[in-house]
Protein backbone atom coordinates (compact mmCIF):
# COMPACT_ATOMS: atom_id res chain seq x y z
CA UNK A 1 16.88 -20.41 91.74
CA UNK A 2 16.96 -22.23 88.47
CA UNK A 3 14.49 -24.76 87.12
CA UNK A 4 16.43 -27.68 88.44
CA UNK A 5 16.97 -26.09 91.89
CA UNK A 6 13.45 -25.47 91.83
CA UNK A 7 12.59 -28.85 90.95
CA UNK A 8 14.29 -30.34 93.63
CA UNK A 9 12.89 -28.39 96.33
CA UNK A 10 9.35 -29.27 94.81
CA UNK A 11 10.35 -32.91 94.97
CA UNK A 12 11.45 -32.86 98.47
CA UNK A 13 8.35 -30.80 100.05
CA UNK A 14 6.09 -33.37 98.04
CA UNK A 15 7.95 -36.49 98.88
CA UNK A 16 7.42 -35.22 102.40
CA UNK A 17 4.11 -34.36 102.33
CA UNK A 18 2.37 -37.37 100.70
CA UNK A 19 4.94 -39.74 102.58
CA UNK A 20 3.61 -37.85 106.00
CA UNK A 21 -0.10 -38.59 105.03
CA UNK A 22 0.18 -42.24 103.65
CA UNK A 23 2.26 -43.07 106.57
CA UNK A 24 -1.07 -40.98 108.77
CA UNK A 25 -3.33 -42.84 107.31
CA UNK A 26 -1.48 -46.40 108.55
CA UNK A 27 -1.17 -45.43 111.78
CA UNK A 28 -4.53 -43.80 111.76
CA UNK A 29 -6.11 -47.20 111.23
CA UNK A 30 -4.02 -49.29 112.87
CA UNK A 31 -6.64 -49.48 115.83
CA UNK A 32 -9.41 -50.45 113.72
CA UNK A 33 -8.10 -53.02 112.02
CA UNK A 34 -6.55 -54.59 115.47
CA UNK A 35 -10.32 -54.24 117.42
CA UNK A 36 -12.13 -55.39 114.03
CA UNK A 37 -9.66 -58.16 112.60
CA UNK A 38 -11.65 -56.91 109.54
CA UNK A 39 -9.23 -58.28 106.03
CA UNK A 40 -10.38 -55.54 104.39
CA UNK A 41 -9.16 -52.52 106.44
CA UNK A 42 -5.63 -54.52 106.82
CA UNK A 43 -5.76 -54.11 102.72
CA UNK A 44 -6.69 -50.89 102.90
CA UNK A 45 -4.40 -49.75 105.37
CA UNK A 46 -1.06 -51.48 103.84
CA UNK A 47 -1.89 -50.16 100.52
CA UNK A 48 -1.29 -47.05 101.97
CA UNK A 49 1.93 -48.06 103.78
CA UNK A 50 3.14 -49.28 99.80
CA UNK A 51 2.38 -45.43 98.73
CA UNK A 52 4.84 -44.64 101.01
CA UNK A 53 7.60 -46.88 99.82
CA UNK A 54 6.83 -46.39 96.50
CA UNK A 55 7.56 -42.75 97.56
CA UNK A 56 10.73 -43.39 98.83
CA UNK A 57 12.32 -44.72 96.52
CA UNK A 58 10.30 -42.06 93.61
CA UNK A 59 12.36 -39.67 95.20
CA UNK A 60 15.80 -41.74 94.87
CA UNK A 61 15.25 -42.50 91.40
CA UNK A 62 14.80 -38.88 90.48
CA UNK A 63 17.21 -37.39 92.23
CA UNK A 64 19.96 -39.52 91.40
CA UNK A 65 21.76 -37.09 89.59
CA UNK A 66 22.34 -35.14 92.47
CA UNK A 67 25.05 -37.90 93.30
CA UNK A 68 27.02 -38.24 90.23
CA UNK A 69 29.53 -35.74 91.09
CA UNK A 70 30.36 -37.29 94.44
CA UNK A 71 29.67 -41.09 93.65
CA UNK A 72 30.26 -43.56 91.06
CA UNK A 73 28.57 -43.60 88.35
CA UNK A 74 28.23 -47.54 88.33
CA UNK A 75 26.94 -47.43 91.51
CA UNK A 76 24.58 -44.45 90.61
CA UNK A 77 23.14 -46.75 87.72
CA UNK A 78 22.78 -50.03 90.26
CA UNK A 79 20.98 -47.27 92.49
CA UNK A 80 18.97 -46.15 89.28
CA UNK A 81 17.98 -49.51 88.56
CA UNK A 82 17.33 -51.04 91.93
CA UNK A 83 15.09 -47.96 92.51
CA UNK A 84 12.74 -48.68 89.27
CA UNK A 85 12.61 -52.09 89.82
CA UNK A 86 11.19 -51.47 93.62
CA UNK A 87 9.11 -48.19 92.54
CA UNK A 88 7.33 -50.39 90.06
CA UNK A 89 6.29 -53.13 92.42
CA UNK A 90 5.14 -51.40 95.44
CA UNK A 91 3.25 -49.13 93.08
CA UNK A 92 1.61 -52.39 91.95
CA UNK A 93 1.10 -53.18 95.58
CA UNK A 94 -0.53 -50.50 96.58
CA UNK A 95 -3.00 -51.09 93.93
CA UNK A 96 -3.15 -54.65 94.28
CA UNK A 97 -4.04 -54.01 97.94
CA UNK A 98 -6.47 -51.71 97.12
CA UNK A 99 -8.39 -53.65 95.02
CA UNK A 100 -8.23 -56.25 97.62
CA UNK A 101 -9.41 -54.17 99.98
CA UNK A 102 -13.28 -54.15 98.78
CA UNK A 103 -12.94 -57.74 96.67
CA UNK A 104 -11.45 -60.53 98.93
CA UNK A 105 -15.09 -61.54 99.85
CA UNK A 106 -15.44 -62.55 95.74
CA UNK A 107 -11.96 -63.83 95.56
CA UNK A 108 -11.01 -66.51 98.08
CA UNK A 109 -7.66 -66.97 96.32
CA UNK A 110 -6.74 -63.70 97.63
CA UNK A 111 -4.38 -63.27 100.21
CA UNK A 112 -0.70 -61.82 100.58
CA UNK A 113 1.31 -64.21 98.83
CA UNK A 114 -0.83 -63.96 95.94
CA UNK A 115 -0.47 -60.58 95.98
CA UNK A 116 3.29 -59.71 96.17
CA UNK A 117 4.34 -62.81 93.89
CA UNK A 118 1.65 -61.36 91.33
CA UNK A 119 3.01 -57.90 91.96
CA UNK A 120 6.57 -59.20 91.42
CA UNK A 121 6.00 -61.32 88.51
CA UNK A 122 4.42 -57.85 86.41
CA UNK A 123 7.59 -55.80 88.11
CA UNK A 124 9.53 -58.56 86.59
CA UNK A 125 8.15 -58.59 83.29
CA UNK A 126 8.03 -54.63 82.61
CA UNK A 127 11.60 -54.40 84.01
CA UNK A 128 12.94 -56.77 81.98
CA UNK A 129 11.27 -56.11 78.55
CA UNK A 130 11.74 -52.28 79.23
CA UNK A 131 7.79 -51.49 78.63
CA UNK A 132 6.51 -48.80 81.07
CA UNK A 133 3.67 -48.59 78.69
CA UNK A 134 2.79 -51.89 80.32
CA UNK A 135 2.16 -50.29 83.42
CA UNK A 136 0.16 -47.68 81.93
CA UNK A 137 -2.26 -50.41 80.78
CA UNK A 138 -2.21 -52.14 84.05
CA UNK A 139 -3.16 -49.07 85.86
CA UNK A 140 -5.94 -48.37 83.35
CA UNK A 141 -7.52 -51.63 83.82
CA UNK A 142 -7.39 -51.39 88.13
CA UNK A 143 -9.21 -47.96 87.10
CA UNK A 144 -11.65 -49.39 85.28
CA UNK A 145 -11.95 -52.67 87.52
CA UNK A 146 -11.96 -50.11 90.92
CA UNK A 147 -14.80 -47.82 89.48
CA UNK A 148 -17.12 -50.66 88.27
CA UNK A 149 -16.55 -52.54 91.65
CA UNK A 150 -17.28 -49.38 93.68
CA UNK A 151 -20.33 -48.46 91.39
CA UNK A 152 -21.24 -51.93 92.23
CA UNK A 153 -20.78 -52.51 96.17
CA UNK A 154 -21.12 -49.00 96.99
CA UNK A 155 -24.43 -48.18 95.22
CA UNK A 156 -26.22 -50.67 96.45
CA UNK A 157 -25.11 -49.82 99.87
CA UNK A 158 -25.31 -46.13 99.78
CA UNK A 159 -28.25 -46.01 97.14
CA UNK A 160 -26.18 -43.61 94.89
CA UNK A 161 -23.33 -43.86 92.67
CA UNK A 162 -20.81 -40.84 94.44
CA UNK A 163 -20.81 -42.62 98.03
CA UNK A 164 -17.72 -40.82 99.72
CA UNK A 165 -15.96 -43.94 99.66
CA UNK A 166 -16.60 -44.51 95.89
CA UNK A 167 -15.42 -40.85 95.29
CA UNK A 168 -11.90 -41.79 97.26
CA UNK A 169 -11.29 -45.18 95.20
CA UNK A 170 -11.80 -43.18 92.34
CA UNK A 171 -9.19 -39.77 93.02
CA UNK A 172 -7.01 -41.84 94.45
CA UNK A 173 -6.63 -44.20 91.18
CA UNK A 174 -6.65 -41.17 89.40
CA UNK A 175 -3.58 -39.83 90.96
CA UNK A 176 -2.03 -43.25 91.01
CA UNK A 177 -1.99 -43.27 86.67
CA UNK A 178 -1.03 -39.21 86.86
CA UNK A 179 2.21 -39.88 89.16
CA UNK A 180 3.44 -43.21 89.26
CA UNK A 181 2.87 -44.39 85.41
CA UNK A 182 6.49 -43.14 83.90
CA UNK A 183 5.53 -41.39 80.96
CA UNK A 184 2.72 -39.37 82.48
CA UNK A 185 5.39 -36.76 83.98
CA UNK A 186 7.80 -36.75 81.03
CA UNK A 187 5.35 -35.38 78.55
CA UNK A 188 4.52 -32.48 81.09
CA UNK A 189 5.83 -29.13 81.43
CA UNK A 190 7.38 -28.58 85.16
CA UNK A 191 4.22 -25.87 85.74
CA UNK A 192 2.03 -28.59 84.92
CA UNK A 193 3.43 -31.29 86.80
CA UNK A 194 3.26 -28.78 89.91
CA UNK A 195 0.11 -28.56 89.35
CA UNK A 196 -0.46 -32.13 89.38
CA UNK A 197 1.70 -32.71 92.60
CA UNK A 198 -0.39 -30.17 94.51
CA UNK A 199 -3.66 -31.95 93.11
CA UNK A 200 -2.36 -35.29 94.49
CA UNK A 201 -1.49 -33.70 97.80
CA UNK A 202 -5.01 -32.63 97.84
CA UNK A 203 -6.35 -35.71 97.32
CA UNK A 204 -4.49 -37.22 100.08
CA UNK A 205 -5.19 -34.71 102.37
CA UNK A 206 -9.23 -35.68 101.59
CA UNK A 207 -8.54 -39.34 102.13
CA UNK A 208 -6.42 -37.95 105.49
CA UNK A 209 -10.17 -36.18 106.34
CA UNK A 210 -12.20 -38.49 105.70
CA UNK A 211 -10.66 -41.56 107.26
CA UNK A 212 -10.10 -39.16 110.24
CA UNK A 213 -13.66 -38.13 110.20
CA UNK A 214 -15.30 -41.72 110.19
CA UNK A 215 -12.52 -43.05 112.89
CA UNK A 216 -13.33 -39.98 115.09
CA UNK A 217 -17.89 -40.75 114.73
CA UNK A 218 -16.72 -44.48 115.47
CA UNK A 219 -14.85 -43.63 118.71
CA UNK A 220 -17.76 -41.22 119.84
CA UNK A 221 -20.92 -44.58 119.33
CA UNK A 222 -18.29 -46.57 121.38
C-alpha cells in the first residue's frame, strides 16, 4: 500500500469516526434540550451536528481526485469548489454555535439568522478573495474569545480555572484550528497529520464521555 492508498484509508476511518461521534453527541442531547428548552444546549448540540457536515464534505474535497479518471473534470472542479465553499461555512458554524452556546445571555442579538448570515457573509468573503489565512485568524480570535469566556463563566462557577467544561471548549477549539484551517495540514508530513487525526479523535471521544457521563448522573437525580 502506497502513501496515497494509505492516505485514503486514513481519511475514510477518520471521516467515520469523528462523523459517528459528532452525530452521538446530537442525538445524545437531543432529550435535554427538548425537557430543558435551555438555548444554550440547542447551540451546543447543533454545533456539533455542523462538525459533522463540515466532515462530509472535508472528505469530498479531498478525495476528489479519486474521480477524475471516471468523471469530468469540469464537474470535478464545480464539486471542488462547491465543497470549499460549504466546508468553510459550516466550519464557521460550528464555531459560531459554540460560542453561542455559553454567550447568548450577554448577546441578545444572537439568534440563528444572525448566525448563518454572519457565517455566510465570512464564507463569502474568504471564498471570493482566495484568503484561507483569513480563516486562520478567525479561528484564532474564537480561541482566544472561547478561553477568556470560559475562564470567565466557568471559574466563577467552578472556583477554578480547568472546570471540565472549560477543558472541552478549549481541546475542542484546539482541534478545530489543527484540522479545519487549510494550511495547517499542508505544511505537515502525512506521519504527523496521523498523529493529529488520532489526537482529534481523542478529543472527541472525551467530549463523547463526558457529555455521556453528566446525561447519565442527570437521569439517575430524576
Amino acid at each position: 500500500m502506497n502513501t496515497a492508498q494509505a492516505g485514503f484509508f486514513i481519511e475514510i476511518i477518520y471521516f467515520v469516526a469523528i462523523s459517528a461521534l459528532c452525530l452521538g453527541i446530537y442525538v445524545k442531547t437531543k432529550r435535554v434540550h427538548r425537557v430543558s428548552e435551555h438555548p444554550g444546549i440547542g447551540y451546543f448540540r447543533n454545533a456539533f451536528l455542523f462538525f459533522s457536515l463540515t466532515y462530509l464534505f472535508r472528505f469530498i474535497l479531498l478525495n476528489l481526485d479519486f474521480l477524475s479518471e471516471i468523471a469530468d473534470r469540469n464537474l470535478i472542479v464545480s464539486l471542488e469548489t462547491f465543497s470549499m465553499f460549504l466546508v468553510v461555512y459550516f466550519s464557521l458554524l460550528a464555531v459560531f454555535y459554540l460560542a453561542a452556546s455559553f454567550s447568548w445571555k450577554d448577546f441578545g442579538f444572537i439568534n440563528d439568522n444572525f448566525l448563518h448570515l454572519t457565517a455566510l457573509f465570512i464564507s463569502g468573503i474568504i471564498f471570493f478573495t482566495k484568503l484561507p489565512v483569513l480563516l486562520a485568524m478567525l479561528g484564532f480570535i474564537a480561541i482566544i474569545f472561547l478561553i477568556l469566556k470560559g475562564y470567565s463563566n466557568y471559574k466563577s462557577e467552578k472556583g477554578r480555572i480547568f472546570s471540565k467544561l472549560f477543558v472541552v471548549y478549549t481541546l475542542l477549539l484546539a482541534f478545530w484550528f489543527f484540522d479545519l484551517v487549510p494550511f495547517t495540514q499542508s505544511i505537515m508530513r502525512f506521519e504527523l497529520n496521523s498523529f493529529g487525526y488520532l489526537i482529534s479523535v481523542c478529543i472527541f471521544i472525551y467530549i463523547y464521555y463526558r457529555i455521556t457521563k453528566v446525561l447519565a448522573v442527570e437521569k439517575e437525580e430524576e
